[in-house]
PDB file of N, CA and C in Angstrom:
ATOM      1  N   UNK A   1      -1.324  -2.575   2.713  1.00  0.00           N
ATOM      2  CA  UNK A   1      -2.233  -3.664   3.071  1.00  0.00           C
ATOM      3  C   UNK A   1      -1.787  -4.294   4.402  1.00  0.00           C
ATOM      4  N   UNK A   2      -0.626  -3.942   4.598  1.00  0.00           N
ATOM      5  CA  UNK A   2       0.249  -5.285   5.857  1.00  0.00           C
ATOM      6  C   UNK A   2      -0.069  -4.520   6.668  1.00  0.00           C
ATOM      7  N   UNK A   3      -0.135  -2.954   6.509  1.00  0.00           N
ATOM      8  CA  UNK A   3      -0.488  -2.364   7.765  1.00  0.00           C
ATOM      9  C   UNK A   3      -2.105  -2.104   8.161  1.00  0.00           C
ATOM     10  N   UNK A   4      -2.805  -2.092   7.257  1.00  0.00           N
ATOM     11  CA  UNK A   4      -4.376  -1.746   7.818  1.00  0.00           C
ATOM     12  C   UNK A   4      -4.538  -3.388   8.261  1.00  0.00           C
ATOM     13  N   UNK A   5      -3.990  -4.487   7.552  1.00  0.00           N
ATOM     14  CA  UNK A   5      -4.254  -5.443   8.623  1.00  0.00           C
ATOM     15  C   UNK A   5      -3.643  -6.036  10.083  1.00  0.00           C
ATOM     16  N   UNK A   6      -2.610  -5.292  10.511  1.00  0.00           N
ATOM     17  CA  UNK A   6      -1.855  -5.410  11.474  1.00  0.00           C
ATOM     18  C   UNK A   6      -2.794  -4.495  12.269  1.00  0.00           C
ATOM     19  N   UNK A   7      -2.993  -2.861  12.153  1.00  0.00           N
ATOM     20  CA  UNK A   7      -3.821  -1.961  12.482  1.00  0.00           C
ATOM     21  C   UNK A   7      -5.234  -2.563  12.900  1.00  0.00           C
ATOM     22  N   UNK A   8      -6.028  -3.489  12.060  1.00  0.00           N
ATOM     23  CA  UNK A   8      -6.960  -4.175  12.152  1.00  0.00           C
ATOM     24  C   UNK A   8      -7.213  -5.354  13.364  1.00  0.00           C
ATOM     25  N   UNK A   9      -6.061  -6.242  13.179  1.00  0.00           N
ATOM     26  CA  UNK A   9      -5.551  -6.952  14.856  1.00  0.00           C
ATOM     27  C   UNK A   9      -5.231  -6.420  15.669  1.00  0.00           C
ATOM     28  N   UNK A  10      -4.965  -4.821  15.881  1.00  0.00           N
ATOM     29  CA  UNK A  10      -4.502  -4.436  16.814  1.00  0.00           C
ATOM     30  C   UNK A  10      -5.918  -3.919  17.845  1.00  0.00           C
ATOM     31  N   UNK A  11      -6.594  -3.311  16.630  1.00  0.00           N
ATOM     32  CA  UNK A  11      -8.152  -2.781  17.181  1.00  0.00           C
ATOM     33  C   UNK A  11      -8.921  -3.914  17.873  1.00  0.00           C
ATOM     34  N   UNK A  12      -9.095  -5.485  16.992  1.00  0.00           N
ATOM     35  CA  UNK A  12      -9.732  -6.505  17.414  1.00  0.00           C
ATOM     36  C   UNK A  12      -9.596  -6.939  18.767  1.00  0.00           C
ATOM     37  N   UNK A  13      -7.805  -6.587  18.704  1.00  0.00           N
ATOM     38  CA  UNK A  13      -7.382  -7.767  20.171  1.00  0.00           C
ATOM     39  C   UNK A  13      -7.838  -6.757  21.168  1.00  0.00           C
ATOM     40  N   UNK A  14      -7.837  -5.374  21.092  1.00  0.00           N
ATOM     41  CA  UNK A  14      -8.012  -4.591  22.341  1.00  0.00           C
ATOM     42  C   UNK A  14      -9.583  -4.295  22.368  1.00  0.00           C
ATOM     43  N   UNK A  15     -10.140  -4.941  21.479  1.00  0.00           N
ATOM     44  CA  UNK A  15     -11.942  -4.883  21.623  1.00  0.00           C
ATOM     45  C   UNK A  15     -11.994  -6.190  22.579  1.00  0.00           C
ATOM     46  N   UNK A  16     -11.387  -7.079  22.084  1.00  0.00           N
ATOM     47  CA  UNK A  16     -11.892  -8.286  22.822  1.00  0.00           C
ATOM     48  C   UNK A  16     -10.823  -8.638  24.367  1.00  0.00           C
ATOM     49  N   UNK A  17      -9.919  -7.679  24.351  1.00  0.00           N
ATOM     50  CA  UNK A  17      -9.305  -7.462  25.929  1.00  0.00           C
ATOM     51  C   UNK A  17     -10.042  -6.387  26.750  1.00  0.00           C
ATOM     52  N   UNK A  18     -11.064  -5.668  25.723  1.00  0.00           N
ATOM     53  CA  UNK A  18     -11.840  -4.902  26.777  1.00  0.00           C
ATOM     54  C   UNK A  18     -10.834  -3.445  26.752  1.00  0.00           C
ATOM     55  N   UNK A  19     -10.378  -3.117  25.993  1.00  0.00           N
ATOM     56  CA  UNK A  19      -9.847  -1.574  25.719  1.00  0.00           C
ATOM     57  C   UNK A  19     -10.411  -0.698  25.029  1.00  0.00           C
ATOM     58  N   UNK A  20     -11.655  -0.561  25.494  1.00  0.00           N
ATOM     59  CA  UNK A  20     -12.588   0.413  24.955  1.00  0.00           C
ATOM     60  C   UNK A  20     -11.855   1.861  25.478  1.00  0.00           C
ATOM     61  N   UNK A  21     -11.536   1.597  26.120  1.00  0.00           N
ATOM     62  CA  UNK A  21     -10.886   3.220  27.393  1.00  0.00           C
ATOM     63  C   UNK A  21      -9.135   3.562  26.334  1.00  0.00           C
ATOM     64  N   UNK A  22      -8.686   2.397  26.040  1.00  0.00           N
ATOM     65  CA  UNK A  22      -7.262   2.694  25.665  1.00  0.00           C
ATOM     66  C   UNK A  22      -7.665   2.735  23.996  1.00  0.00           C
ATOM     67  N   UNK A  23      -8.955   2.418  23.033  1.00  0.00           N
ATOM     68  CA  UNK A  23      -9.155   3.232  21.864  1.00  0.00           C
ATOM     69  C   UNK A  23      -9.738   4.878  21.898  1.00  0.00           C
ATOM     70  N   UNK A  24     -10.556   4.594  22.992  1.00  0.00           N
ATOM     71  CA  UNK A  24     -10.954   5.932  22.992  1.00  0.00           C
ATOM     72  C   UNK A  24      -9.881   7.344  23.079  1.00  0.00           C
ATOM     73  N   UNK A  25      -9.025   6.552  24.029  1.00  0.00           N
ATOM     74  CA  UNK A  25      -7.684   7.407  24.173  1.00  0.00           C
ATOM     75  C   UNK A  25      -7.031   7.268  23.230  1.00  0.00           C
ATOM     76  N   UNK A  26      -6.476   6.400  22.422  1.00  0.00           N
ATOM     77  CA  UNK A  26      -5.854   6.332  20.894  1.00  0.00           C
ATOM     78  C   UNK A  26      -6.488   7.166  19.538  1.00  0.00           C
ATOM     79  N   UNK A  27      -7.855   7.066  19.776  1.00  0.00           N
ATOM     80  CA  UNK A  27      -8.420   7.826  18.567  1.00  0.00           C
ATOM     81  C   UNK A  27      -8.374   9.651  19.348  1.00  0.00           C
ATOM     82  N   UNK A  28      -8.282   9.645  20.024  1.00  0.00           N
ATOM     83  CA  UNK A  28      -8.617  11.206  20.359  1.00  0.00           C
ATOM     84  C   UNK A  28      -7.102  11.669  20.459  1.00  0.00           C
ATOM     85  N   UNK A  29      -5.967  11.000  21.098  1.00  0.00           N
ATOM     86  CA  UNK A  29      -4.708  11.826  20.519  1.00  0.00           C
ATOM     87  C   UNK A  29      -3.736  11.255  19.218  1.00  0.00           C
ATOM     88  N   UNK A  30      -4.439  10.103  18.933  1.00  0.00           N
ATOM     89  CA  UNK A  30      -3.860   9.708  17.547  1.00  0.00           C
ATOM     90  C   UNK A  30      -4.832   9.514  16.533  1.00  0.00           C
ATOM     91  N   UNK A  31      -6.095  10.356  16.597  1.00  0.00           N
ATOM     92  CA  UNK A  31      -7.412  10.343  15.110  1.00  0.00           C
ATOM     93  C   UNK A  31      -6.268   9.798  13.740  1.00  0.00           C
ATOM     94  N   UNK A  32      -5.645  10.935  13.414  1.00  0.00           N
ATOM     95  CA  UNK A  32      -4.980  10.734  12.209  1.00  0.00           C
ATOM     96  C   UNK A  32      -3.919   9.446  12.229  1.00  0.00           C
ATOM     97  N   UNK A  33      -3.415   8.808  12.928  1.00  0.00           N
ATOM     98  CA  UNK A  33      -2.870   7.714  12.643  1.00  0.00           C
ATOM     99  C   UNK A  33      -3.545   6.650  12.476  1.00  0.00           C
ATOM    100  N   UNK A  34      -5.102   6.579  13.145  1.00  0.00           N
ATOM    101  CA  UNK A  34      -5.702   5.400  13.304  1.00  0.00           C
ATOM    102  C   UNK A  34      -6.781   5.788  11.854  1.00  0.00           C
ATOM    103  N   UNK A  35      -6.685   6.586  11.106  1.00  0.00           N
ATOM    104  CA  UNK A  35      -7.485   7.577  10.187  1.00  0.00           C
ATOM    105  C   UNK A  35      -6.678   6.456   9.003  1.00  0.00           C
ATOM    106  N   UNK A  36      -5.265   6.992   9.143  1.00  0.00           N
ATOM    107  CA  UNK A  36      -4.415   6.331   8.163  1.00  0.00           C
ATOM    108  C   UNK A  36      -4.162   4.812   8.058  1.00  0.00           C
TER     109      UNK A  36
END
C-alpha cells in the first residue's frame, strides 16, 4: 500500500511539473515497475 501510494505521488507531482516526456520515458523502459 505505502508503495502504490508513494508511486502514486510520484506520477501526480511529475503530471503537475509537466513530465509528460520523463513518464513517457519511465513507462517505456520501466512498463513493469510502474505495472507493479
Amino acid at each position: 500500500m505505502a508503495t502504490i501510494k508513494k508511486k502514486n505521488g510520484f506520477l501526480a507531482r511529475s503530471k503537475y511539473r509537466g513530465g509528460k516526456k520523463i513518464l513517457l520515458r519511465r513507462r517505456r523502459k520501466g512498463r513493469r515497475k510502474l505495472s507493479c
